[in-house]
C-alpha atoms as a PDB file:
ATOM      1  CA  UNK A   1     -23.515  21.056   9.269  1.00  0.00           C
ATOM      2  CA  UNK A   2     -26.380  19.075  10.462  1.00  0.00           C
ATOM      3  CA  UNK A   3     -28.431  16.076   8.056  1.00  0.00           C
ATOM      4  CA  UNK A   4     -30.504  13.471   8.425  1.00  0.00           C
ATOM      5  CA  UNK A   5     -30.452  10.056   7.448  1.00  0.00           C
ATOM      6  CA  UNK A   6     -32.391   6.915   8.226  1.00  0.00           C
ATOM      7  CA  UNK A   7     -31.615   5.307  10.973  1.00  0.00           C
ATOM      8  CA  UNK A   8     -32.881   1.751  12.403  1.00  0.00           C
ATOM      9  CA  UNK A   9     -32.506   1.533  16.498  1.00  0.00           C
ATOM     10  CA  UNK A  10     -28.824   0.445  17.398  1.00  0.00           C
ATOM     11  CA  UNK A  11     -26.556   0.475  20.313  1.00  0.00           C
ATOM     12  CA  UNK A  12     -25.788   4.390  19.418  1.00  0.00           C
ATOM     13  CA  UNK A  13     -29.454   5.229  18.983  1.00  0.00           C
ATOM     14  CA  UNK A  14     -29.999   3.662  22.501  1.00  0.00           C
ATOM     15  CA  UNK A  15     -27.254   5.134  24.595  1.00  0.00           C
ATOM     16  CA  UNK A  16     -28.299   8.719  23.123  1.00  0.00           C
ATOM     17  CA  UNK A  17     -32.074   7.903  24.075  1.00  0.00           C
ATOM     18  CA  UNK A  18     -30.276   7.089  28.045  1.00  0.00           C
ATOM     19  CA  UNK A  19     -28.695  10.397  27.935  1.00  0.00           C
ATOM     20  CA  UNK A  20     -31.598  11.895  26.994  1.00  0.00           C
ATOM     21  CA  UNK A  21     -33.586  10.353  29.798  1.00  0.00           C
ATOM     22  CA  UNK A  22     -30.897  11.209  32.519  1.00  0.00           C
ATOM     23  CA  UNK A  23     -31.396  14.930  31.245  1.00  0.00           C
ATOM     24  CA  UNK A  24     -34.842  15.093  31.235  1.00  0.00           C
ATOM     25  CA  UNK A  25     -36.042  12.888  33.969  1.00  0.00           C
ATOM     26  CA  UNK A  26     -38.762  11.149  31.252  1.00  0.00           C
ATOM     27  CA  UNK A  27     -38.340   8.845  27.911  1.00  0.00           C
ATOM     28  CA  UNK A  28     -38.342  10.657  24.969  1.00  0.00           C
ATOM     29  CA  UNK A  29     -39.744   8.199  22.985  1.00  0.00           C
ATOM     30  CA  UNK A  30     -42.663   5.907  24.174  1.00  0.00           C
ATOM     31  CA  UNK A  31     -42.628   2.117  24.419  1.00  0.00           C
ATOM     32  CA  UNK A  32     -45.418   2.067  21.500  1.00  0.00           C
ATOM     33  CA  UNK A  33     -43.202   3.683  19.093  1.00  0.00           C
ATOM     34  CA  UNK A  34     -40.134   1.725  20.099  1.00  0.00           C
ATOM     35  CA  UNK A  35     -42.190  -1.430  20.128  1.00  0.00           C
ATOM     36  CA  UNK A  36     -43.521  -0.462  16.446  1.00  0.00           C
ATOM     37  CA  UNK A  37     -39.885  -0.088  15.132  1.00  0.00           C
ATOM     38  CA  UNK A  38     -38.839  -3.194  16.276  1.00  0.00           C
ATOM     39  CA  UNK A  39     -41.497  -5.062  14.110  1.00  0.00           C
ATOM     40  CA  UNK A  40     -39.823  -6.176  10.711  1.00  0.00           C
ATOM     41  CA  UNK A  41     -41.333  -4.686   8.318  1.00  0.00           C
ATOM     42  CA  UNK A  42     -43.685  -2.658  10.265  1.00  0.00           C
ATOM     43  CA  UNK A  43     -47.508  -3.079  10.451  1.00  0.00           C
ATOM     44  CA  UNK A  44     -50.618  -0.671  10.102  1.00  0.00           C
ATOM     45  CA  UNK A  45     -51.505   1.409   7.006  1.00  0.00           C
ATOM     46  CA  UNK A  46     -47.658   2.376   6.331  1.00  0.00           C
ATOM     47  CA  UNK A  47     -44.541   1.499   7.057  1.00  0.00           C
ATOM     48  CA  UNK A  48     -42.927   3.243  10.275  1.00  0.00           C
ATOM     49  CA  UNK A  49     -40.120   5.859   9.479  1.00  0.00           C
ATOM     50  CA  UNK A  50     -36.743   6.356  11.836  1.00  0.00           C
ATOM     51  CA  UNK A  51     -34.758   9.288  11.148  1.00  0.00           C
ATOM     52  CA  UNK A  52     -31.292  10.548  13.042  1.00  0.00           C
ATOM     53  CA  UNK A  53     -30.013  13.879  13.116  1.00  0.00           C
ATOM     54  CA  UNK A  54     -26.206  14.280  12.507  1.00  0.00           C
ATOM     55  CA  UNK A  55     -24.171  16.847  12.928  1.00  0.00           C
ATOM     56  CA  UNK A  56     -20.320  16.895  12.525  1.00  0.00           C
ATOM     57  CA  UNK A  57     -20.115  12.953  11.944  1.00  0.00           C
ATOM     58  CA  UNK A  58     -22.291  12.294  15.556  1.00  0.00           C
ATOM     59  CA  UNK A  59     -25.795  11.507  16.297  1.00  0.00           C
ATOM     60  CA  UNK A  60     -26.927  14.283  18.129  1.00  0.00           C
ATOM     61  CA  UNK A  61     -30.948  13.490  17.822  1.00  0.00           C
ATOM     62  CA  UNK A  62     -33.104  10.856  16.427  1.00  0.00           C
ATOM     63  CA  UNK A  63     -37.194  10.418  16.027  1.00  0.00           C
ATOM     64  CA  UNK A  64     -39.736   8.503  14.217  1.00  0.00           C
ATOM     65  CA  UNK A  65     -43.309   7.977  12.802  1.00  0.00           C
ATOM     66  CA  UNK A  66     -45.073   4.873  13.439  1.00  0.00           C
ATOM     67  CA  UNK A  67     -48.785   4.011  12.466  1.00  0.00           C
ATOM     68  CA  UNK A  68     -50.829   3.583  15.589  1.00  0.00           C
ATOM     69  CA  UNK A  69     -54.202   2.536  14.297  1.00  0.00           C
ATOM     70  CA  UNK A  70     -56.477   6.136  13.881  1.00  0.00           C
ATOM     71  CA  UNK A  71     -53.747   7.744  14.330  1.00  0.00           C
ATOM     72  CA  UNK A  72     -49.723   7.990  13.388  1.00  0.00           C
ATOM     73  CA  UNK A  73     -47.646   9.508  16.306  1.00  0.00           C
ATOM     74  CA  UNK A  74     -44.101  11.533  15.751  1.00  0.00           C
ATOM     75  CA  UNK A  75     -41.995  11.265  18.804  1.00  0.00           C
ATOM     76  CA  UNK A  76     -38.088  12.301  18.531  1.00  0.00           C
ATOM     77  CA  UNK A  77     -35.695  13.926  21.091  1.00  0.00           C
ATOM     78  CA  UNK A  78     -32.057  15.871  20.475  1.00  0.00           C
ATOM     79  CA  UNK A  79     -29.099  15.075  22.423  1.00  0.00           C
ATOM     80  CA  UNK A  80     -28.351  17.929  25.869  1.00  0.00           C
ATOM     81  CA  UNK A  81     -25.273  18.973  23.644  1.00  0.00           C
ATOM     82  CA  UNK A  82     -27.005  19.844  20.464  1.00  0.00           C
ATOM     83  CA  UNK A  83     -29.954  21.838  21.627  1.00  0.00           C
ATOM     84  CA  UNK A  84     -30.747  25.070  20.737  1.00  0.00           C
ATOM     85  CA  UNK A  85     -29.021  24.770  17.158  1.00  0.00           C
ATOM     86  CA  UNK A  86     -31.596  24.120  15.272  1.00  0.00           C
ATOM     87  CA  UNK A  87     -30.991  20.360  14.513  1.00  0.00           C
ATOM     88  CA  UNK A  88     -34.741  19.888  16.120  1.00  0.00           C
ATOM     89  CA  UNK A  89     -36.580  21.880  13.573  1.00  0.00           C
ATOM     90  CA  UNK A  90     -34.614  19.979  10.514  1.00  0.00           C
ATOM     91  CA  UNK A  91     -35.685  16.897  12.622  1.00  0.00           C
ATOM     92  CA  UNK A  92     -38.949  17.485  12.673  1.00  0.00           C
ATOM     93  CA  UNK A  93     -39.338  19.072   8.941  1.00  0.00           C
ATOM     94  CA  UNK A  94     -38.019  15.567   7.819  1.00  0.00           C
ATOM     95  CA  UNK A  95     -39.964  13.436  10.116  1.00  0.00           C
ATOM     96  CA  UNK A  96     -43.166  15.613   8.216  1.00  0.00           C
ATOM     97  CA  UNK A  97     -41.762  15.061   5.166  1.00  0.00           C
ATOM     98  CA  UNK A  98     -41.820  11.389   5.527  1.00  0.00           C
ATOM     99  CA  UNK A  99     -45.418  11.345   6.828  1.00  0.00           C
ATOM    100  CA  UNK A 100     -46.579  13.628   4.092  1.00  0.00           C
ATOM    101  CA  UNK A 101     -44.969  11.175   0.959  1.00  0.00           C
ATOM    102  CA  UNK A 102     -46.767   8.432   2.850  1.00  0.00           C
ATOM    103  CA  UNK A 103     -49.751  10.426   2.982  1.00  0.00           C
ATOM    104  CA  UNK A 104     -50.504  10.505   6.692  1.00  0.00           C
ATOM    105  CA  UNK A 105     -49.390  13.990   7.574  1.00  0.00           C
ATOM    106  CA  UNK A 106     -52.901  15.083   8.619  1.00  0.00           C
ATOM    107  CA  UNK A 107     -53.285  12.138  11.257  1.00  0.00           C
ATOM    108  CA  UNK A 108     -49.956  12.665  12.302  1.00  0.00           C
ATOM    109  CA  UNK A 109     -49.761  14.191  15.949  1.00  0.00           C
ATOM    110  CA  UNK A 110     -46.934  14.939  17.538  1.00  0.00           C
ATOM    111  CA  UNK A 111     -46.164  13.841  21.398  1.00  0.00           C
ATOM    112  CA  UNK A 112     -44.145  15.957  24.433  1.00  0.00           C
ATOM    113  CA  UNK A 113     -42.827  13.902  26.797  1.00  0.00           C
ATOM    114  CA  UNK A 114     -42.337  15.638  29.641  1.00  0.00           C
ATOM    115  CA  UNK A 115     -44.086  19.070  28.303  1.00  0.00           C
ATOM    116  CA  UNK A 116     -40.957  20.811  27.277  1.00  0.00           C
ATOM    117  CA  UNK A 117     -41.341  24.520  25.703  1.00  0.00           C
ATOM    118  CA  UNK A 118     -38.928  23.626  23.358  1.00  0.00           C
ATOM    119  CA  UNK A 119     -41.321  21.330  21.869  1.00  0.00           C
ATOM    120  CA  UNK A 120     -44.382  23.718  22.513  1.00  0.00           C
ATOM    121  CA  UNK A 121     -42.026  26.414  20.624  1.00  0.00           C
ATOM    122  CA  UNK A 122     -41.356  23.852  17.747  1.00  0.00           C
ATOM    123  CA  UNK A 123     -45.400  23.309  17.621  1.00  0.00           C
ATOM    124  CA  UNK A 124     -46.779  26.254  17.291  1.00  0.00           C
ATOM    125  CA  UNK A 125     -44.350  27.232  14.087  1.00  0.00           C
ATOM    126  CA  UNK A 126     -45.968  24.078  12.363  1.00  0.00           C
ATOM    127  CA  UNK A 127     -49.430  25.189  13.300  1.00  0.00           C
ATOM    128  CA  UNK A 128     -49.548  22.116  15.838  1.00  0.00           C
ATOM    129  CA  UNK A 129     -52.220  22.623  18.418  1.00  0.00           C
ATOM    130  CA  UNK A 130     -52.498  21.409  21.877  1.00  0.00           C
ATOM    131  CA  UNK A 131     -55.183  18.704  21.947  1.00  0.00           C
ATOM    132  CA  UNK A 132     -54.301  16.053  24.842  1.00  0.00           C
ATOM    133  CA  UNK A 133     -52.791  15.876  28.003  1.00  0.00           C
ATOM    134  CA  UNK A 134     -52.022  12.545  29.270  1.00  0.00           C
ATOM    135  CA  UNK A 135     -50.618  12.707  32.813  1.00  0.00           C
ATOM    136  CA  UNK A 136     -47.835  10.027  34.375  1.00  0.00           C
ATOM    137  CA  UNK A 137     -49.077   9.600  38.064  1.00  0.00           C
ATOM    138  CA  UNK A 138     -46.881   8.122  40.681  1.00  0.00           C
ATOM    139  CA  UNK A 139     -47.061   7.216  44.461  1.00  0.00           C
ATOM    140  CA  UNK A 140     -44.595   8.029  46.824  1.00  0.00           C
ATOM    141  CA  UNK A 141     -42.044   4.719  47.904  1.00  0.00           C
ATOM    142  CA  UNK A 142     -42.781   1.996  50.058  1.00  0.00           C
ATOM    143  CA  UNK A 143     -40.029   3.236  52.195  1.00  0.00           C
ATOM    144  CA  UNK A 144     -41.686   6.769  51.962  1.00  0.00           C
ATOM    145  CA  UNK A 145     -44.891   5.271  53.855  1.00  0.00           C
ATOM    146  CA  UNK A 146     -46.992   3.822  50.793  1.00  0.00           C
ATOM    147  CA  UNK A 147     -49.871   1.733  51.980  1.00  0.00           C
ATOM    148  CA  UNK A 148     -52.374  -0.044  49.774  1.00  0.00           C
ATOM    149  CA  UNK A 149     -55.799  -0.676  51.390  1.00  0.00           C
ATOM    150  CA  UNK A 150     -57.400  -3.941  51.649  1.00  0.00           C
ATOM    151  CA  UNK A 151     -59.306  -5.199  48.364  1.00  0.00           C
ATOM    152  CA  UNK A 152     -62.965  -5.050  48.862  1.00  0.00           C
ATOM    153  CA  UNK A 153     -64.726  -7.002  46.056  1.00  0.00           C
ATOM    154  CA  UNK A 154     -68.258  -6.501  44.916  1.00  0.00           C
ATOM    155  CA  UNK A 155     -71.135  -9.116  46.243  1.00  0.00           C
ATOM    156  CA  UNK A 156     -70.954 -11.701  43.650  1.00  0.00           C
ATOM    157  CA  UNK A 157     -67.561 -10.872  41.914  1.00  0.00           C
ATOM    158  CA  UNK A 158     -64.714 -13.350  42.024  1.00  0.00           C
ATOM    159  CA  UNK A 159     -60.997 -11.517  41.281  1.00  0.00           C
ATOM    160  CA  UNK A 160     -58.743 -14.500  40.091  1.00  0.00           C
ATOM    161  CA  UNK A 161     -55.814 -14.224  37.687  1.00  0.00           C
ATOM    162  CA  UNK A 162     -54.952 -15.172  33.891  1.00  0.00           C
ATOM    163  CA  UNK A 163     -56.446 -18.421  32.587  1.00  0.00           C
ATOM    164  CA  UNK A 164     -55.747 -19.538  29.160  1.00  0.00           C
ATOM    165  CA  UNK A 165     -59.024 -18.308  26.615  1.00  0.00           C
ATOM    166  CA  UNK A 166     -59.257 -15.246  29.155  1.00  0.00           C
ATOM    167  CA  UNK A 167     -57.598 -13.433  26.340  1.00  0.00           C
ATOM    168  CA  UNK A 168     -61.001 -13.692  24.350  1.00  0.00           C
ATOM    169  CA  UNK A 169     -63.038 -11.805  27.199  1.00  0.00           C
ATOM    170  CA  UNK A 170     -60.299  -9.192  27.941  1.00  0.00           C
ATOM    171  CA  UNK A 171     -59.717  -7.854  24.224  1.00  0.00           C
ATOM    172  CA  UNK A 172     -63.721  -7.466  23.959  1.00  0.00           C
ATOM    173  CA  UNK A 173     -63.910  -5.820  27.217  1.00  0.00           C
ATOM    174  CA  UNK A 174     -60.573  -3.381  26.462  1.00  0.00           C
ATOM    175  CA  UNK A 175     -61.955  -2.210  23.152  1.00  0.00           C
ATOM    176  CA  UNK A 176     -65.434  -1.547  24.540  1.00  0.00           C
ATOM    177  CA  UNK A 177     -64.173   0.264  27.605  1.00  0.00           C
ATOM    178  CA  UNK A 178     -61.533   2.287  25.231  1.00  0.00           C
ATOM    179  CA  UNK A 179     -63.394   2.297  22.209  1.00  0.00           C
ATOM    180  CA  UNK A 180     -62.999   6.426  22.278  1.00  0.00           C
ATOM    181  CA  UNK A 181     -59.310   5.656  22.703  1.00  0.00           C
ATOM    182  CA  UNK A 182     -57.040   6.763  19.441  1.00  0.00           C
ATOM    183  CA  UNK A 183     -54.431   3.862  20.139  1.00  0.00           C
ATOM    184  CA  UNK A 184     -55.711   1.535  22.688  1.00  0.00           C
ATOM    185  CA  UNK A 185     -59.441   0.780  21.902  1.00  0.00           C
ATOM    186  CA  UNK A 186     -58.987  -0.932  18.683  1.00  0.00           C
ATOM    187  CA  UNK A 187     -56.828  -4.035  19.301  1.00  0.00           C
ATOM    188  CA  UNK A 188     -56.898  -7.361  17.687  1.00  0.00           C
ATOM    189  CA  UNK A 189     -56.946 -10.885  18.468  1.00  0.00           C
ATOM    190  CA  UNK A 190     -53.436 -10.982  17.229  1.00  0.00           C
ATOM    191  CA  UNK A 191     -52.028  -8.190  19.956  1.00  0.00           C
ATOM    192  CA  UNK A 192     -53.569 -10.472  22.604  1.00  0.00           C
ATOM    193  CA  UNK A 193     -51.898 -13.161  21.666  1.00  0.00           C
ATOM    194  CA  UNK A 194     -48.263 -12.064  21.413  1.00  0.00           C
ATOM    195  CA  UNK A 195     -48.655 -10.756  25.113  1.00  0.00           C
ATOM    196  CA  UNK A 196     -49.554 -13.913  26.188  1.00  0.00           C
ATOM    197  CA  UNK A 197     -47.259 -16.082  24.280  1.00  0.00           C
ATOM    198  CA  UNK A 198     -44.199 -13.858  25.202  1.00  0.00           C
ATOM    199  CA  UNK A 199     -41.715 -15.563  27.019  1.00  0.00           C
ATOM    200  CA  UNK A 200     -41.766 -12.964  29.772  1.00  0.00           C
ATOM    201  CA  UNK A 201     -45.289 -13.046  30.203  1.00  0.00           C
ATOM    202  CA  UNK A 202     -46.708 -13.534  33.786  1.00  0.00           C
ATOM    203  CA  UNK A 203     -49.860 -14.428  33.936  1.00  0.00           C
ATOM    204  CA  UNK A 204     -50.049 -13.711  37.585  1.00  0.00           C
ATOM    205  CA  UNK A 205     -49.466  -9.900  35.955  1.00  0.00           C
ATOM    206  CA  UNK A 206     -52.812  -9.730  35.008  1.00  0.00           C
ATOM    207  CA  UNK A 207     -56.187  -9.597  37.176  1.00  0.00           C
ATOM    208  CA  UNK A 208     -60.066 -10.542  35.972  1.00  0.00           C
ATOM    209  CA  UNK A 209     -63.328  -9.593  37.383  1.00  0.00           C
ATOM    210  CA  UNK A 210     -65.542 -12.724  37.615  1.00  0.00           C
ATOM    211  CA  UNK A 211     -69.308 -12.426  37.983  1.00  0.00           C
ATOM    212  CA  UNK A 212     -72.070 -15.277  36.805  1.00  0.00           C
ATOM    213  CA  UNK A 213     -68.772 -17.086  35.355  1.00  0.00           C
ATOM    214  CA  UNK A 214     -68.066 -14.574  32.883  1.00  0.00           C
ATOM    215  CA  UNK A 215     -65.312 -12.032  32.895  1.00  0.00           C
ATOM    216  CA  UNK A 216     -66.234  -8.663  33.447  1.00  0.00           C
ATOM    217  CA  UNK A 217     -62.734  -6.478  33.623  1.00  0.00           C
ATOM    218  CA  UNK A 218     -59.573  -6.607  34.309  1.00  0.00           C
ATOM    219  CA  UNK A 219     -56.128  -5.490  35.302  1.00  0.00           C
ATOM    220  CA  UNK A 220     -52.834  -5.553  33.419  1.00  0.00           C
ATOM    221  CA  UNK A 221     -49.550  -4.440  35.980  1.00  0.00           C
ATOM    222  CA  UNK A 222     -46.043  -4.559  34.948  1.00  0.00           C
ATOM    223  CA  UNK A 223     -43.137  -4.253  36.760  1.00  0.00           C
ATOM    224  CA  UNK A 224     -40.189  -1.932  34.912  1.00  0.00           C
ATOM    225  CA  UNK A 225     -36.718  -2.530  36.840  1.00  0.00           C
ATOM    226  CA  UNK A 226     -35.501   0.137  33.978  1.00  0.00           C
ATOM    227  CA  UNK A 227     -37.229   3.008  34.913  1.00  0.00           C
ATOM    228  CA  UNK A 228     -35.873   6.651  34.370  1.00  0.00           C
ATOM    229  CA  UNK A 229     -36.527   7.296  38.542  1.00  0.00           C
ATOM    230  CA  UNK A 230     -34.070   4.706  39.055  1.00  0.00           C
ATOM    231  CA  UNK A 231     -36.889   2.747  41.214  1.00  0.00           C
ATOM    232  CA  UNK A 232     -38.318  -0.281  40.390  1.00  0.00           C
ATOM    233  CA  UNK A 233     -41.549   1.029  39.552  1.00  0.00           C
ATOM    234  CA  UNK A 234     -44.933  -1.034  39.270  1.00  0.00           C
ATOM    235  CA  UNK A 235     -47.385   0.212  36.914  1.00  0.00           C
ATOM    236  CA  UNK A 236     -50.861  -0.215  36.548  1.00  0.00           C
ATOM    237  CA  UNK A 237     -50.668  -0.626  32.777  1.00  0.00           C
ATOM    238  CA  UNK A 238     -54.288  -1.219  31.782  1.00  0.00           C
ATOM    239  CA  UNK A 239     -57.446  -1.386  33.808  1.00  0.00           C
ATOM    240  CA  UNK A 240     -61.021  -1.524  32.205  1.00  0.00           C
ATOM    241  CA  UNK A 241     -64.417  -2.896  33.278  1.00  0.00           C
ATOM    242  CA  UNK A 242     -67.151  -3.898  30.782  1.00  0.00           C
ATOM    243  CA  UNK A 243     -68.980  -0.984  30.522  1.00  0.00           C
ATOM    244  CA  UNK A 244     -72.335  -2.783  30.079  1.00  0.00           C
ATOM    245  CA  UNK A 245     -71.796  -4.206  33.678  1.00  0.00           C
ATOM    246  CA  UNK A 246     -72.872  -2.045  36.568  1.00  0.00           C
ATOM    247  CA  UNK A 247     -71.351  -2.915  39.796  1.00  0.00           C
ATOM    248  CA  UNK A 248     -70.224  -0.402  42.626  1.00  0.00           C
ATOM    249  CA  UNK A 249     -66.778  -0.621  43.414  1.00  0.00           C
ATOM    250  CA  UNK A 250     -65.283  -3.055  40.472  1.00  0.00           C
ATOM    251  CA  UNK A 251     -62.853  -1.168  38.834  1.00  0.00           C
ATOM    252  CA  UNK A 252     -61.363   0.419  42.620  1.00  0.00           C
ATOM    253  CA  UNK A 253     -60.994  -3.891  43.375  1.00  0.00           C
ATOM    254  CA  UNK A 254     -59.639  -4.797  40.259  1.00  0.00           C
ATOM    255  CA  UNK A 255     -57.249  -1.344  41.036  1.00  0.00           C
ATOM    256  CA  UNK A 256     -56.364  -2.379  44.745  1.00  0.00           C
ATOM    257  CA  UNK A 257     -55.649  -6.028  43.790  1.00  0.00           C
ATOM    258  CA  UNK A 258     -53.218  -5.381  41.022  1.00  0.00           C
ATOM    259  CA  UNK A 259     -51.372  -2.359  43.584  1.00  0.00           C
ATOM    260  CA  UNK A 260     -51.055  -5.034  46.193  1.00  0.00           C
ATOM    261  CA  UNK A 261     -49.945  -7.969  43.890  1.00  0.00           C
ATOM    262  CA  UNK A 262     -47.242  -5.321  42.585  1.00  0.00           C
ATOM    263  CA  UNK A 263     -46.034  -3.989  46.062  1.00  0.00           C
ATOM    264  CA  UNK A 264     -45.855  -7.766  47.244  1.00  0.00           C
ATOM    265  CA  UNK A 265     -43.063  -8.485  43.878  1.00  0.00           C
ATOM    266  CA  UNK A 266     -40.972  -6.189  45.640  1.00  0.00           C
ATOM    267  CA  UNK A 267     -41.696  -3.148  43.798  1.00  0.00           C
ATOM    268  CA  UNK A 268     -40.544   0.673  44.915  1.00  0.00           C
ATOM    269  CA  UNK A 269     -43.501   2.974  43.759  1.00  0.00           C
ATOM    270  CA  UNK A 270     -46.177   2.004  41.518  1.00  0.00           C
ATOM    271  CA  UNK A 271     -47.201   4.496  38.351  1.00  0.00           C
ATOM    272  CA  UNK A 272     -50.180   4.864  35.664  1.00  0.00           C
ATOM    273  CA  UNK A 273     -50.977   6.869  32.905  1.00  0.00           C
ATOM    274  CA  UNK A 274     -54.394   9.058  32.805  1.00  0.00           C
ATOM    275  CA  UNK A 275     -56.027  11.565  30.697  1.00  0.00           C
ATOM    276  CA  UNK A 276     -55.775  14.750  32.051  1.00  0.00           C
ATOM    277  CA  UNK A 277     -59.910  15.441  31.691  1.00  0.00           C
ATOM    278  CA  UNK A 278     -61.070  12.104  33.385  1.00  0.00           C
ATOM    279  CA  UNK A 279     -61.877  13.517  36.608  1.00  0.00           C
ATOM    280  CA  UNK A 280     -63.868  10.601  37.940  1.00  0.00           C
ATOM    281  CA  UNK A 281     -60.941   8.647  37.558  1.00  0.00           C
ATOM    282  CA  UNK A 282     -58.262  11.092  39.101  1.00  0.00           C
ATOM    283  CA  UNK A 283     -60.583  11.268  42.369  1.00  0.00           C
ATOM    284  CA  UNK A 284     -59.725   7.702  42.606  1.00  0.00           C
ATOM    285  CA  UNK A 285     -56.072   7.474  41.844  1.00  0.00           C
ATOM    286  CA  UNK A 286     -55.664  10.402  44.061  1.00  0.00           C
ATOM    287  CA  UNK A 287     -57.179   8.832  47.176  1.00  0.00           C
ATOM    288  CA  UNK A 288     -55.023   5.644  46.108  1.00  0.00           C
ATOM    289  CA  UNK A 289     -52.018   8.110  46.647  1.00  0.00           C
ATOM    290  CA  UNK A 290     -51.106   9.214  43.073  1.00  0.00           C
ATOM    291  CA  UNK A 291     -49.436  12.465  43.712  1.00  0.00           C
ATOM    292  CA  UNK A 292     -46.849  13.493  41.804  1.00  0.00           C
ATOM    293  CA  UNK A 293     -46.939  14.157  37.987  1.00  0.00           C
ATOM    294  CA  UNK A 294     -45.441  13.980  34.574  1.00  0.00           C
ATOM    295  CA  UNK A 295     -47.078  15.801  31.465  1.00  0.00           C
ATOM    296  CA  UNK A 296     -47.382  14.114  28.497  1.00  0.00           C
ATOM    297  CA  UNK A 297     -48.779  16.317  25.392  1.00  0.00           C
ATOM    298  CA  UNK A 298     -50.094  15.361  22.266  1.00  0.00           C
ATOM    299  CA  UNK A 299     -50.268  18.105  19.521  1.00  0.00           C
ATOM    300  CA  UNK A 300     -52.667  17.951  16.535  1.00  0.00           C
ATOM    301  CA  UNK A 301     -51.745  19.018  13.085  1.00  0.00           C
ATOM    302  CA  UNK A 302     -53.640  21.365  11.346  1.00  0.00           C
ATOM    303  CA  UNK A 303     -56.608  20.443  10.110  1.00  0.00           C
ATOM    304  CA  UNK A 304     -56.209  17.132  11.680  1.00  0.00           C
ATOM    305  CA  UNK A 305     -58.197  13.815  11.198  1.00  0.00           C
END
C-alpha cells in the first residue's frame, strides 16, 4: 500500500534522485527547486512543500512545490522499480493538494524533465496543458573535435571579468533582458549577493561587456563535475546584454569568451539551456556547435495565471 508523507531532502531522498538520474539520463528535479528546499524556512509567497511516496516501508518516489516568483513549479520523479503502479498519480494528487491549501494551485505548473509520456499521460488527466519547451543543448567533447572560435569583440567594448559593485550593473541588466522570464527576470539585490559571497564563487566564472565604462552584459559559466553524462560539463548558465544597447556581435563575444574560459578549466563538453521558440538564438548556439538535445516541458494548469 502506497502513502505519502513529508519528507525534507536526506541521504535516502538523494541516492533515490541518483538512481533516478542513471535511469533516465536527466535530473528529475531541477537545481532551483533543490536550491529552494534547502532554504530554512523557505522564501517567496509560501512555504515550499516536499512530499515522498512510500510503498511497503521504502521510498519509492519523492517531489515538491517551491515558490519561484510568478510562478510555483511541481517537479517529482518515482523510483525505476515502482513505476507503472500508480504511486505517481497519488504523488502528484498530494503535491496539488498542498498547492491548493496554500492557495497557489492555479500558478502551479508542472515540469518534465526529460519529456517522458509518463508525465505527458499524468498531465493530460489533470487538465495540464503543454505550454513551454525549454531545450538542454550540448556540444560534442573536446576529445570528439570541439573547437571554440576566436572572440571577436565589438569596436569600443572591453570583455573583463567580475569586479566587486559589478553585481549592481548585472542584476539591472538580467532583469531587463529577462524581464518576460517567469523565474529568472525578477531577481533581487539579495540573490546577487549570495552568489557572490559564496565560498565557491569564482569570479573569473563570470564575464562583463564594457563600453563608455559602464557594463553592458554579461556571462555567468559554471563548471558541474556531477553531471548525469558523467563528463565534466561547462555550462553557459546565464548570458544577457542590456537590451537598450545596440551593438553587433556582443552577446556572440560575451558567448565565445565564457566557452573558451570554460574549455581552458579543463572542461569535457559545455551545455545551456534555451527556449524552444527563440530561434534567433538557436541559429547561434547551433553554429557554436550545440547539437544534441534534452526536452524540458513545462505544463500549465487549467486556467492558469
Amino acid at each position: 500500500m502506497s502513502h505519502t508523507r513529508e519528507m525534507k531532502v536526506d541521504d535516502t531522498v538523494r541516492e533515490l534522485l541518483r538512481e533516478v538520474t542513471a535511469r533516465d539520463h536527466v535530473a528529475p528535479l531541477s537545481d532551483g527547486v533543490l536550491g529552494a528546499l534547502d532554504q530554512v524556512g523557505g522564501s517567496g509567497t509560501h512555504a515550499p512543500v516536499s512530499l515522498g511516496l512510500v510503498f511497503e516501508g521504502r521510498l519509492a518516489g519523492f517531489g515538491a512545490v517551491v515558490d519561484q516568483g510568478e510562478r510555483s513549479a511541481l517537479e517529482m520523479c518515482v523510483a525505476p522499480d515502482f513505476r507503472g503502479r500508480g504511486g505517481g498519480r497519488l504523488l502528484a494528487e498530494d503535491l496539488r493538494a498542498r498547492a491548493r491549501e496554500a492557495g497557489v494551485l492555479a500558478r502551479t505548473w508542472a515540469w518534465s524533465h526529460g519529456d517522458h509520456l509518463a508525465a505527458q499521460a499524468l498531465a493530460d488527466s489533470f487538465g495540464y496543458s503543454r505550454e513551454r519547451v525549454l531545450l538542454q543543448l550540448s556540444t560534442k567533447t573536446v576529445a570528439e573535435g570541439l573547437a571554440v572560435p576566436d572572440v571577436r569583440v565589438p569596436e569600443g567594448v572591453e570583455i573583463r571579468t567580475y569586479q566587486p559593485g559589478d553585481e549592481v550593473r548585472w542584476r539591472e541588466i538580467n532583469n531587463a533582458a529577462f524581464s518576460w522570464h517567469p523565474e529568472q527576470g525578477n531577481q533581487s539585490a539579495q540573490d546577487y549577493a549570495k552568489i557572490v559571497e559564496d565560498p565557491g564563487f569564482d569570479p573569473a566564472s563570470v564575464f562583463f561587456a564594457v563600453q563608455n565604462g559602464e557594463v553592458v552584459g554579461f556571462h555567468h559559466t559554471k563548471i558541474h563535475a556531477d553531471h548525469p553524462s558523467g563528463l565534466t560539463m561547462g555550462e553557459v548558465y546565464v548570458i544577457g546584454v542590456d537590451p537598450q544597447v545596440h551593438s553587433r556581435g556582443l552577446g556572440t563575444a560575451l558567448m565565445i569568451a565564457g566557452m573558451r574560459h570554460l574549455i581552458d578549466s579543463g572542461v569535457d563538453a559545455i551545455e545551456l539551456y534555451v527556449e524552444s521558440d527563440n530561434d534567433s538564438a538557436l541559429h547561434v548556439y547551433r553554429k557554436l556547435g550545440f547539437v544534441n538535445e534534452i526536452r524540458h516541458i513545462s505544463y500549465a494548469p487549467q486556467d492558469h495565471t
